[in-house]
N, C-alpha and C. Protein backbone atom coordinates (compact mmCIF):
# COMPACT_ATOMS: atom_id res chain seq x y z
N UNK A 1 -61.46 -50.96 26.75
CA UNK A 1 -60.53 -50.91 27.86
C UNK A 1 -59.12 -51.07 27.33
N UNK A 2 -58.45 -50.12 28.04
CA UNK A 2 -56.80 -50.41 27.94
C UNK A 2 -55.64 -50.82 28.88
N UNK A 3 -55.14 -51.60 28.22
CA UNK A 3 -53.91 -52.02 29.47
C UNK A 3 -53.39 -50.91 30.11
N UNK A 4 -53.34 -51.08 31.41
CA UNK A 4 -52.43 -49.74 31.96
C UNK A 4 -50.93 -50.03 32.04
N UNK A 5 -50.51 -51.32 31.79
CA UNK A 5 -48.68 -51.67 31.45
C UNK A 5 -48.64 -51.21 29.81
N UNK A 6 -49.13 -52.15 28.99
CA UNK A 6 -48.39 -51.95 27.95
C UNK A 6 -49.31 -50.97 26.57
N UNK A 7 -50.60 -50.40 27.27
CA UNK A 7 -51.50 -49.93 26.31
C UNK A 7 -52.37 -50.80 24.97
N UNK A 8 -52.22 -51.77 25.11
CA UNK A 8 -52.73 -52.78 24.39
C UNK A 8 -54.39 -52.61 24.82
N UNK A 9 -55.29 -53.07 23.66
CA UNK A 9 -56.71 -52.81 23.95
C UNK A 9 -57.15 -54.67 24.81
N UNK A 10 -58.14 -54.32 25.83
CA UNK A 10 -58.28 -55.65 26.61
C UNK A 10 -59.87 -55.88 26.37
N UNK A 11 -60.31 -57.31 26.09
CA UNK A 11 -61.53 -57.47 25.80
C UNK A 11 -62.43 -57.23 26.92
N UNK A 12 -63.51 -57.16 26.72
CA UNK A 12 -64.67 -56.90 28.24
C UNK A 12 -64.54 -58.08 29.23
N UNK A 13 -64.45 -57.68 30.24
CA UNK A 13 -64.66 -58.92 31.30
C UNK A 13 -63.39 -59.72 31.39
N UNK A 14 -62.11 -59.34 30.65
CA UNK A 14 -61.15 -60.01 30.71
C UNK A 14 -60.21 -59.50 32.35
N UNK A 15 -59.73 -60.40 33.55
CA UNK A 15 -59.52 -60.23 34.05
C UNK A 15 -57.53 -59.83 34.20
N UNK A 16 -57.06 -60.33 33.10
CA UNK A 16 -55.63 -59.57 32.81
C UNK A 16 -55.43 -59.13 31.22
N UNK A 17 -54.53 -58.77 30.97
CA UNK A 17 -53.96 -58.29 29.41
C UNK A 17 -53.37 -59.47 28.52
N UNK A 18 -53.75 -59.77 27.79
CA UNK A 18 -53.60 -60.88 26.41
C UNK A 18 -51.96 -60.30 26.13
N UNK A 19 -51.28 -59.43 26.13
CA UNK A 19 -50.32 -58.93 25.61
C UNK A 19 -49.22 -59.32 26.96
N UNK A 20 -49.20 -58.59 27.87
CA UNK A 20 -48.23 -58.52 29.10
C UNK A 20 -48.60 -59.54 30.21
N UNK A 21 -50.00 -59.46 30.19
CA UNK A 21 -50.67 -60.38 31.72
C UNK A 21 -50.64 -59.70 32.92
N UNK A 22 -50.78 -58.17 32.83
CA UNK A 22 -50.81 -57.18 33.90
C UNK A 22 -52.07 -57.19 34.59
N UNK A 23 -52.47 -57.28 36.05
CA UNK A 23 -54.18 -57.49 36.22
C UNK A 23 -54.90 -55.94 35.60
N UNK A 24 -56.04 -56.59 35.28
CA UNK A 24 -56.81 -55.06 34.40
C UNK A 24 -57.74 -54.38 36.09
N UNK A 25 -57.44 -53.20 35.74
CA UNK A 25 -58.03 -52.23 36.53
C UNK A 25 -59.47 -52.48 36.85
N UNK A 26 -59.99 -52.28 38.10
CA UNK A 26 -61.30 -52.57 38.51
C UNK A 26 -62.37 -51.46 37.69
N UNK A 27 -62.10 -50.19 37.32
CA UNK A 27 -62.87 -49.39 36.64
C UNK A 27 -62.55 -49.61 35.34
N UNK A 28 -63.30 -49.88 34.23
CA UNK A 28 -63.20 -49.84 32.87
C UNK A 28 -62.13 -48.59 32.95
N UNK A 29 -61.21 -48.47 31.94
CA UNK A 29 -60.64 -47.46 31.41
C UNK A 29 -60.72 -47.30 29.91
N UNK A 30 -60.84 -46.27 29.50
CA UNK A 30 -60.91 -45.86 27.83
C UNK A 30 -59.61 -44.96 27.34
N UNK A 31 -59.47 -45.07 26.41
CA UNK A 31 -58.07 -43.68 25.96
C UNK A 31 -58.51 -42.75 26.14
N UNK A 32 -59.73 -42.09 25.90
CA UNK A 32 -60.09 -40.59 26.21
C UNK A 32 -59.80 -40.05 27.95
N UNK A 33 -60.04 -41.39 28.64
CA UNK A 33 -60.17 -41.01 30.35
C UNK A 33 -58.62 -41.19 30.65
N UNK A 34 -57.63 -42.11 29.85
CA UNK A 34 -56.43 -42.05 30.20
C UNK A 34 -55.82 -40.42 29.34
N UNK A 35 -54.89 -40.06 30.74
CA UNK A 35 -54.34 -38.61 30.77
C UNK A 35 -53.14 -39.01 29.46
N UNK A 36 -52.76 -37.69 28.88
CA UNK A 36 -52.31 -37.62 27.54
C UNK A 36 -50.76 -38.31 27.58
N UNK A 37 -50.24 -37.61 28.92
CA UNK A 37 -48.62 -38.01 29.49
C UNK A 37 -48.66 -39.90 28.97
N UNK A 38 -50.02 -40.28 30.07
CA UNK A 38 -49.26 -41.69 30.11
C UNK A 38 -50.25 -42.53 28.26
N UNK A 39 -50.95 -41.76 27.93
CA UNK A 39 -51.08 -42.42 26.65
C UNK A 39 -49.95 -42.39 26.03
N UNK A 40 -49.13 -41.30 25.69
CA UNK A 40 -48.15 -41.06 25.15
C UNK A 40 -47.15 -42.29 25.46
N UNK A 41 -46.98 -43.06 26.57
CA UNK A 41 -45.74 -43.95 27.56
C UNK A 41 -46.20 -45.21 27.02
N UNK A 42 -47.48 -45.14 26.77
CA UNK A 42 -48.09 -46.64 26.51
C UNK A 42 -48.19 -47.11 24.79
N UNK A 43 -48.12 -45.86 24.14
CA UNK A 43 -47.91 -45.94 22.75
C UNK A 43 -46.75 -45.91 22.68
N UNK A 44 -45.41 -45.48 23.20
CA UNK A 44 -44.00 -45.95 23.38
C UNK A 44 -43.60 -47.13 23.59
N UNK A 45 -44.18 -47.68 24.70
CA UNK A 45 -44.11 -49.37 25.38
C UNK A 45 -44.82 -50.29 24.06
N UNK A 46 -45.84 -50.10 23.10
CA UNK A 46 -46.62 -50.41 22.48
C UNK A 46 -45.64 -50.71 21.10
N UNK A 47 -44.87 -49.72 20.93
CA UNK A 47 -43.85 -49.37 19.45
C UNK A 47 -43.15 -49.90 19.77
N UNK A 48 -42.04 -49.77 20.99
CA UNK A 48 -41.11 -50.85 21.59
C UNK A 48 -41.09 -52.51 21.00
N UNK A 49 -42.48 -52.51 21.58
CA UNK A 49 -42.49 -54.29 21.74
C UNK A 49 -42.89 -54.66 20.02
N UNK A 50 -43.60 -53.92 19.52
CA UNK A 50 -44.00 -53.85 17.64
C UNK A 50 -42.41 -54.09 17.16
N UNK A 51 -41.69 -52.92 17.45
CA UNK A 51 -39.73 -53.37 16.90
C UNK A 51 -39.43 -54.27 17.64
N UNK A 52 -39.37 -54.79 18.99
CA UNK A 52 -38.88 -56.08 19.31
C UNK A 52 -39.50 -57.10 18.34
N UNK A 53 -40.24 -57.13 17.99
CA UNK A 53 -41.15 -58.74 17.85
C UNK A 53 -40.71 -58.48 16.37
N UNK A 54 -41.07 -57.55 15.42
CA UNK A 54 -39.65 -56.92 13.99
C UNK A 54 -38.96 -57.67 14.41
N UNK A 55 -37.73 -57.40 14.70
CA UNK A 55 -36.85 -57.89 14.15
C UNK A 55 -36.43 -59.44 15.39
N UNK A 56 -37.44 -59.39 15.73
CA UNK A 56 -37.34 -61.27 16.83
C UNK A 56 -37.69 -62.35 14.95
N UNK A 57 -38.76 -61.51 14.21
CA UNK A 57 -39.31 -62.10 12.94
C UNK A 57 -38.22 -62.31 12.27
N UNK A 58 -37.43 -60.97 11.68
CA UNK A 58 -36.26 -60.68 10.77
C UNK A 58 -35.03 -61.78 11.23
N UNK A 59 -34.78 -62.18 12.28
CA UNK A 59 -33.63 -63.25 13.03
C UNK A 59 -34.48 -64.27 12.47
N UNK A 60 -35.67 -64.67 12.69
CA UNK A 60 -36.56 -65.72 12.44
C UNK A 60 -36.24 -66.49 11.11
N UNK A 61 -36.47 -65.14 10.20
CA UNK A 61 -36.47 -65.46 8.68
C UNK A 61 -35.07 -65.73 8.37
N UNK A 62 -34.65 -65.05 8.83
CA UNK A 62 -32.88 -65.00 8.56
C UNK A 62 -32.02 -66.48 8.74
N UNK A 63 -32.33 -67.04 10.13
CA UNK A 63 -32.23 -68.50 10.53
C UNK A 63 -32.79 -69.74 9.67
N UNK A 64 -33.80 -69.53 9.43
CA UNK A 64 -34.21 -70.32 8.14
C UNK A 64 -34.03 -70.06 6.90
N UNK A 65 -33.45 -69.19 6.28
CA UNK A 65 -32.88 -68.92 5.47
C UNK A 65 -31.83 -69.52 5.43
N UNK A 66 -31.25 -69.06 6.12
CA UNK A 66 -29.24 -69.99 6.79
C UNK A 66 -29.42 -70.95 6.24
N UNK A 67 -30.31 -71.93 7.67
CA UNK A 67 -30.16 -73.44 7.22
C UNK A 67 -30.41 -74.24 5.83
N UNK A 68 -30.86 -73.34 5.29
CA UNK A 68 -31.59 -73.83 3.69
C UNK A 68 -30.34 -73.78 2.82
N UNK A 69 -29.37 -72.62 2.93
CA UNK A 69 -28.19 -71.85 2.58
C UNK A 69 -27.30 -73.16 2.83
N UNK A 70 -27.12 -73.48 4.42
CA UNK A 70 -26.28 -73.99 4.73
C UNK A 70 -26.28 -75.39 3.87
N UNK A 71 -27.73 -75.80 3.81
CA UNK A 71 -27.75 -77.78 3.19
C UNK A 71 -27.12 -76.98 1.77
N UNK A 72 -27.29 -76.00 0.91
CA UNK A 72 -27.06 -75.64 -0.06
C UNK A 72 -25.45 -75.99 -0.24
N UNK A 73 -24.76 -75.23 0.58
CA UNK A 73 -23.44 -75.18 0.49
C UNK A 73 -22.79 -76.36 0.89
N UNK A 74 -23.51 -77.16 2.06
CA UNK A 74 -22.97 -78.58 2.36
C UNK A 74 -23.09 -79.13 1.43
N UNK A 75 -24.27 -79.31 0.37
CA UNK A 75 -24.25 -80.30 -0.43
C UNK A 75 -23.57 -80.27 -1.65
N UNK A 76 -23.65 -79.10 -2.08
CA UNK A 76 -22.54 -78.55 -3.24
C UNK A 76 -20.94 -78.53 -3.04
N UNK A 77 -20.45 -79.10 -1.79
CA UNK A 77 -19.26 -79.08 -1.69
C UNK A 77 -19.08 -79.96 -1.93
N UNK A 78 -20.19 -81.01 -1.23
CA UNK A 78 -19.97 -82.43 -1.41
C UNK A 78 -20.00 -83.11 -2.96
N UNK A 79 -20.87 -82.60 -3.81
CA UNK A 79 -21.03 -82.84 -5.12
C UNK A 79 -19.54 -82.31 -5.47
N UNK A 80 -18.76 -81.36 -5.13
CA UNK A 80 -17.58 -80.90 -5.64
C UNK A 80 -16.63 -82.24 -5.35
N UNK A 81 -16.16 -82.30 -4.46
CA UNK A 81 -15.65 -83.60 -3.86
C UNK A 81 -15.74 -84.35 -4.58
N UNK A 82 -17.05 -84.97 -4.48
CA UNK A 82 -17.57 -86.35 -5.70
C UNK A 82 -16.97 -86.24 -6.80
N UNK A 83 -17.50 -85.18 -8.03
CA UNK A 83 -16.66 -84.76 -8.69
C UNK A 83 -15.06 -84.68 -9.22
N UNK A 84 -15.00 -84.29 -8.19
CA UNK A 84 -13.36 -84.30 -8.52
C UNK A 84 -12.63 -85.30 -8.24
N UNK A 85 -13.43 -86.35 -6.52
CA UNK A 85 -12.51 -87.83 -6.92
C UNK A 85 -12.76 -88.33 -8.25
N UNK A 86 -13.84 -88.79 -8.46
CA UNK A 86 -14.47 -89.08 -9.75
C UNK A 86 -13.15 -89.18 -10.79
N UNK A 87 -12.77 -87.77 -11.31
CA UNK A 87 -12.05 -87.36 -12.39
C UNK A 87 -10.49 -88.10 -11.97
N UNK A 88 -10.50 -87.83 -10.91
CA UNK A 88 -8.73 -88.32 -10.41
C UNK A 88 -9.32 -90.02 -10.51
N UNK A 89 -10.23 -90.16 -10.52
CA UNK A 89 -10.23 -91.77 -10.45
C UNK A 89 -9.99 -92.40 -11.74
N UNK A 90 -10.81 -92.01 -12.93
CA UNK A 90 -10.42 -91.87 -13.78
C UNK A 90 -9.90 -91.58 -14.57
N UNK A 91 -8.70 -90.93 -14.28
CA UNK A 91 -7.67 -90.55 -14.79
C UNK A 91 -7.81 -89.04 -15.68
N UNK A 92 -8.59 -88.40 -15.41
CA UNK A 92 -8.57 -86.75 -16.14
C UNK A 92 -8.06 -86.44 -15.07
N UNK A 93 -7.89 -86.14 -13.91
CA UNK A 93 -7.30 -85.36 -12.99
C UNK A 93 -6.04 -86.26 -12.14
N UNK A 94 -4.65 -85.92 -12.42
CA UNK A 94 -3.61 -86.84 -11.64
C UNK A 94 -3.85 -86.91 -10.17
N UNK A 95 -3.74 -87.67 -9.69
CA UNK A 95 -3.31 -88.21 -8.39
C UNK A 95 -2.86 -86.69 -7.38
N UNK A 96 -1.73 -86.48 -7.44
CA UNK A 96 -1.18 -85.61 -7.08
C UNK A 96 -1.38 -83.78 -7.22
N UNK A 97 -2.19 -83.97 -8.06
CA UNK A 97 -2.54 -82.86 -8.33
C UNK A 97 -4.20 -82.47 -8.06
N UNK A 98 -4.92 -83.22 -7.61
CA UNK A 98 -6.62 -82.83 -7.68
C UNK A 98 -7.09 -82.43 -6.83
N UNK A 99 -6.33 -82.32 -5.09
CA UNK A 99 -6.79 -80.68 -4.61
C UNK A 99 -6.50 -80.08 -4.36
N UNK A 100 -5.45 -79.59 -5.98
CA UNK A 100 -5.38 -78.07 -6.42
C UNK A 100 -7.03 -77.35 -6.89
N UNK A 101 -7.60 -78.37 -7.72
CA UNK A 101 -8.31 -78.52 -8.44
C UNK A 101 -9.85 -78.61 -7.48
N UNK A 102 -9.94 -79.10 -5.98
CA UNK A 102 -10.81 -79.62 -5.41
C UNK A 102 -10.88 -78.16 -4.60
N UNK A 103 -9.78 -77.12 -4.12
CA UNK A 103 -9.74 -76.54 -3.61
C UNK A 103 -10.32 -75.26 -4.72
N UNK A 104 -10.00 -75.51 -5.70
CA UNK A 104 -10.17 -74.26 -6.75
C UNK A 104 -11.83 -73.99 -6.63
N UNK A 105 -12.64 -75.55 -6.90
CA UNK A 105 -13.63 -75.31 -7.17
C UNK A 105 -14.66 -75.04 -5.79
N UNK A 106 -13.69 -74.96 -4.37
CA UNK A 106 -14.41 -75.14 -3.14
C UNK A 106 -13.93 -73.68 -3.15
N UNK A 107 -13.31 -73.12 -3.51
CA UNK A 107 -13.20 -71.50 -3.53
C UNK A 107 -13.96 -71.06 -4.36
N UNK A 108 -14.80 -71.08 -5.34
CA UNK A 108 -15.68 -70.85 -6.18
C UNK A 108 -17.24 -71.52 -5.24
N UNK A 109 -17.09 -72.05 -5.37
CA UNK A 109 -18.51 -72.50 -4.57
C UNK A 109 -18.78 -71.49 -3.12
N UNK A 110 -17.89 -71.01 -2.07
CA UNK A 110 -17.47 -69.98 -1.13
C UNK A 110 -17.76 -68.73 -1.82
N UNK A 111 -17.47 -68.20 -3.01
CA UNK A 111 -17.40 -67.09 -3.37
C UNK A 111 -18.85 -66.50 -3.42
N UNK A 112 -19.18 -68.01 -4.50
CA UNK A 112 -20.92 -67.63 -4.64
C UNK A 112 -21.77 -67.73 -3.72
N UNK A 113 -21.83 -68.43 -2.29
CA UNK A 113 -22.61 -68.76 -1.21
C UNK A 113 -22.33 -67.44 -0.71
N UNK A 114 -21.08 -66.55 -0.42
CA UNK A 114 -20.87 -65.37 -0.05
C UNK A 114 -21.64 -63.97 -0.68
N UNK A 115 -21.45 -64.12 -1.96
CA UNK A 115 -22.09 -63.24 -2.88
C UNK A 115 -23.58 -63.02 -1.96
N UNK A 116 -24.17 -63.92 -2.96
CA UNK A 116 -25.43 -64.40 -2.27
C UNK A 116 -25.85 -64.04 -0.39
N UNK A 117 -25.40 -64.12 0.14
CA UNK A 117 -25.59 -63.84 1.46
C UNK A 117 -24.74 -62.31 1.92
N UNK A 118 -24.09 -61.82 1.22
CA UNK A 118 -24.13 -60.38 1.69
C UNK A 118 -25.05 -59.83 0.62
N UNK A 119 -25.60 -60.21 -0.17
CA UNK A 119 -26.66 -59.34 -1.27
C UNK A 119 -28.04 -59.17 -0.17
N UNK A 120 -28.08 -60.73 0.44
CA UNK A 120 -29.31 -60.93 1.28
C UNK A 120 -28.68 -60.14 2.88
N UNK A 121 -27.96 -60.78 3.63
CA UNK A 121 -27.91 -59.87 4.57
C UNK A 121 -26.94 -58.94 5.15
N UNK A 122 -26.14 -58.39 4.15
CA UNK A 122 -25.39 -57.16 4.21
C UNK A 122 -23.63 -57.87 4.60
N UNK A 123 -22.80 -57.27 5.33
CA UNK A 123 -21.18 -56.98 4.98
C UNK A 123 -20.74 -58.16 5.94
N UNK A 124 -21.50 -58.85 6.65
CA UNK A 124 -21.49 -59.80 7.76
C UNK A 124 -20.90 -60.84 7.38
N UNK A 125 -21.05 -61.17 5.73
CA UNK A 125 -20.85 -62.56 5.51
C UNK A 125 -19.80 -62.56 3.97
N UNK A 126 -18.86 -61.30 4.44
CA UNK A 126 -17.69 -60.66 3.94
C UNK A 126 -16.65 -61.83 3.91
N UNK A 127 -16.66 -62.67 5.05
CA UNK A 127 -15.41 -63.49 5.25
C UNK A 127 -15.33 -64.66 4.49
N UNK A 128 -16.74 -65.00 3.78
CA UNK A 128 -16.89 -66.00 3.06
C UNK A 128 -16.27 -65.71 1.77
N UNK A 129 -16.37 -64.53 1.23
CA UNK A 129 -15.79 -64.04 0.46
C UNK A 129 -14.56 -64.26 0.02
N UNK A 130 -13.47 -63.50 1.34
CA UNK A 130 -12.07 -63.53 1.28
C UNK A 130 -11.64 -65.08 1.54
N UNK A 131 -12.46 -65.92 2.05
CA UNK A 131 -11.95 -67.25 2.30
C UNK A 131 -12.22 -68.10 1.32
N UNK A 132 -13.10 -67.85 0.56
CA UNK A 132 -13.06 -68.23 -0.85
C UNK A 132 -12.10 -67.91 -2.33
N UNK A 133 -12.09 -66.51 -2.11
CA UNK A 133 -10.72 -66.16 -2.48
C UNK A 133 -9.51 -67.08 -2.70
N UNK A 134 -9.66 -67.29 -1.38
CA UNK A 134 -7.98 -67.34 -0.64
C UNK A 134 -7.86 -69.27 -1.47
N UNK A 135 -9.09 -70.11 -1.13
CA UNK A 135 -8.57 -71.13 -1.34
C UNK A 135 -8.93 -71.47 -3.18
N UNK A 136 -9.38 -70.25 -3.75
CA UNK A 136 -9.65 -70.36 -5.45
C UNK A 136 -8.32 -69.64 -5.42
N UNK A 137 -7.75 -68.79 -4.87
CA UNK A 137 -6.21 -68.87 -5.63
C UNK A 137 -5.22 -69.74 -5.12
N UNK A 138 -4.89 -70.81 -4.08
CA UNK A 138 -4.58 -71.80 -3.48
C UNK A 138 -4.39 -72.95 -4.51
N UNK A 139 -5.62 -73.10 -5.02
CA UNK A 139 -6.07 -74.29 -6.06
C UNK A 139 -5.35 -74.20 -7.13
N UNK A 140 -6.01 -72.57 -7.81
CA UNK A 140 -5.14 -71.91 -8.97
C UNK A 140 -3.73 -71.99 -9.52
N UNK A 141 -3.15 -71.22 -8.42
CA UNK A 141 -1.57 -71.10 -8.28
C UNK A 141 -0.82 -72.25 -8.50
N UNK A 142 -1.17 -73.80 -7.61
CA UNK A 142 -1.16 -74.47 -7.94
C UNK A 142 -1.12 -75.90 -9.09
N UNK A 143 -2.46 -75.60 -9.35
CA UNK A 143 -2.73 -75.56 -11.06
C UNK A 143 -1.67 -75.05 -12.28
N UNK A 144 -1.79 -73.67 -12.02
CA UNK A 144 -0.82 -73.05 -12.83
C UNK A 144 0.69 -73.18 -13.05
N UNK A 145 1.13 -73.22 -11.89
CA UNK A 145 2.77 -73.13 -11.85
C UNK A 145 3.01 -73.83 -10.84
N UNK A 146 4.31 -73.96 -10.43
CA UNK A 146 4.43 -75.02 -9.23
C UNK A 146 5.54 -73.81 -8.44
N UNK A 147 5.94 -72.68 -8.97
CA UNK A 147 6.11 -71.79 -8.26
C UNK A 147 5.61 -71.00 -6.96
N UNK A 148 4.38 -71.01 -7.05
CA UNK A 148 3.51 -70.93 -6.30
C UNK A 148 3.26 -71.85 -4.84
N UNK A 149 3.97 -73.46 -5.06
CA UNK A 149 3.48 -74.48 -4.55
C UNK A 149 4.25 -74.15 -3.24
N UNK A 150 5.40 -73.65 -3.04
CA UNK A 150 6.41 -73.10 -2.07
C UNK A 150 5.74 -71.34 -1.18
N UNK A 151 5.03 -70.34 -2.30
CA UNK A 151 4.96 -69.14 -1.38
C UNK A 151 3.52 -69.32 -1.14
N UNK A 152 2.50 -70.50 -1.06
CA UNK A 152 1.12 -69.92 -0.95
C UNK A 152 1.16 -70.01 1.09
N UNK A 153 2.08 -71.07 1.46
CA UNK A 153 1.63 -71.01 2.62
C UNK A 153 2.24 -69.41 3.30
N UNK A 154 2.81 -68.93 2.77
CA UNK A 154 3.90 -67.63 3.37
C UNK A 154 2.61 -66.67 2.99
N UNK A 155 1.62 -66.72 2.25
CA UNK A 155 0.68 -66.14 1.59
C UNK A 155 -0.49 -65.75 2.33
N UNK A 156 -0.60 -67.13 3.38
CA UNK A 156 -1.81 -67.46 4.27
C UNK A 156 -1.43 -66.46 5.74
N UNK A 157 -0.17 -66.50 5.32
CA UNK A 157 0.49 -65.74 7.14
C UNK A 157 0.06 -64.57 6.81
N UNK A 158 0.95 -63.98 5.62
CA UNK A 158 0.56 -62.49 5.88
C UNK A 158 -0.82 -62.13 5.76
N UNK A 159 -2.08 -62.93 4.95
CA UNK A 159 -3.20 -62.75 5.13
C UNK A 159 -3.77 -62.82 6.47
N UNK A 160 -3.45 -63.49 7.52
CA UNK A 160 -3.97 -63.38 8.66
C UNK A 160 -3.52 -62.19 9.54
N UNK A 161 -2.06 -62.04 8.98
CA UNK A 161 -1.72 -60.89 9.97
C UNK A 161 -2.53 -59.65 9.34
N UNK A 162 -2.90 -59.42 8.27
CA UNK A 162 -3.74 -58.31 8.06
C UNK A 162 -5.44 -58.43 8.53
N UNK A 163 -5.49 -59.57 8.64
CA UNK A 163 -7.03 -59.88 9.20
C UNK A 163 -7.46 -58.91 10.66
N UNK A 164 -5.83 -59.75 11.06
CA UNK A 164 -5.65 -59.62 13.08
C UNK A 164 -5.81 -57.66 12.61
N UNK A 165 -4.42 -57.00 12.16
CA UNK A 165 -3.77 -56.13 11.88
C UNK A 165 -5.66 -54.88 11.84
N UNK A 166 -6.22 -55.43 10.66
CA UNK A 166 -7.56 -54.82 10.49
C UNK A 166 -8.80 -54.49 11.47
N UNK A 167 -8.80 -55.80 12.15
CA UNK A 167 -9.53 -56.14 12.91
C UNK A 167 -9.49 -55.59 14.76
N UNK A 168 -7.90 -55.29 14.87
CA UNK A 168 -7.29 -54.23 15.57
C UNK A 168 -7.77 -52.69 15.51
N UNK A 169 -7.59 -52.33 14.41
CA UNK A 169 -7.65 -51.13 14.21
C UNK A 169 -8.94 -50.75 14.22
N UNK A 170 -10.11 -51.95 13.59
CA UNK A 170 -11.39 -51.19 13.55
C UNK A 170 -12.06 -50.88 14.70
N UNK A 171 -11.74 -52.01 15.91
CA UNK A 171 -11.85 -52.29 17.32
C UNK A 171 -11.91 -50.59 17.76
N UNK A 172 -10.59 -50.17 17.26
CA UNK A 172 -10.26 -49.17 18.20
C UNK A 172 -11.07 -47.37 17.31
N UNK A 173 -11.14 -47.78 15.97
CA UNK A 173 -12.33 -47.15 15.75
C UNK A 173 -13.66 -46.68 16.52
N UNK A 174 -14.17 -47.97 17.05
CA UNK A 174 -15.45 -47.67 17.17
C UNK A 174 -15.48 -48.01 18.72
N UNK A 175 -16.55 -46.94 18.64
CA UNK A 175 -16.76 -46.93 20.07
C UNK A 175 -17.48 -47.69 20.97
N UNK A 176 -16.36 -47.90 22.34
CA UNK A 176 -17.26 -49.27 23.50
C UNK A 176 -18.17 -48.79 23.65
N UNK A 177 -18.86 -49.02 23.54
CA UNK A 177 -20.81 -48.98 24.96
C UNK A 177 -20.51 -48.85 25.99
């Protein structure tokens, strides 16, 4: 017997569908006695719900993935932190200077959590990227010259206005629904 909602096969004597919960028809039905039109509708409804429950799995895996990602990156920041008071405590890293140094290595730690997660789930997790970037040359610049210490915030503006600026334009790219 077959469901007449979703085409799913129903055991004998079962009084609804294990799949939908549609009541089952008083005459046994078989696929041969169901007409070709609505087999065809019910193997559609059937594929439908097969890709829903896909990718309901793929979000599934993806979410637990995250969170595993996420203790990853929480905890490695935090070891960064540790780290680097550590060094300023003891005197390898000055006072005044260690998050150049705290920021350098929290832009490096961003870069690679980014890497890593657009390898795994594609261009989505792009921003981790550029925001890692942004605060490994922050740190850097810093580090390096003290020239820098005056244009990084003038640095951060125009980066956002190209964010907005981008983010504008792609809008109008693509098309509403």
């Amino acid at each position: 017997m077959f469901c007449r909602q979703c085409g799913s096969s129903i055991a004998p004597g079962s009084s609804f569908c294990n799949k939908c919960g549609a009541p089952v028809a008083t005459r046994p039905q078989t696929a041969q006695a169901t007409p070709a039109p609505m087999r065809m509708e019910m193997a559609e409804k059937h594929e439908k719900h097969e890709k829903r429950e896909k990718g309901e799995k793929r979000e599934k895996q993806e979410k637990s993935g995250g969170s595993m990602g996420g203790a990853l990156l929480g905890g490695s920041i935090l070891i960064w932190l540790g780290v680097s008071f550590y060094l300023q405590t003891i005197g390898v890293l000055s006072a005044s200077i260690w998050w150049a140094y705290f920021l350098l290595g929290l832009g490096v730690i961003l870069i690679a959590y980014g890497l890593v997660r657009v390898l795994q789930a594609g261009p989505a997790y792009t921003g981790l990227l550029i925001g890692g970037a942004v605060l490994a040359f922050i740190g850097a610049a810093n580090i390096v010259s003290s020239v820098w210490q005056d244009a990084w915030p003038l640095l951060l503006i125009l980066l956002g206005v190209a964010v907005i600026v981008g983010g504008l334009t792609a809008r109008r790219r693509s098309p509403t629904p």
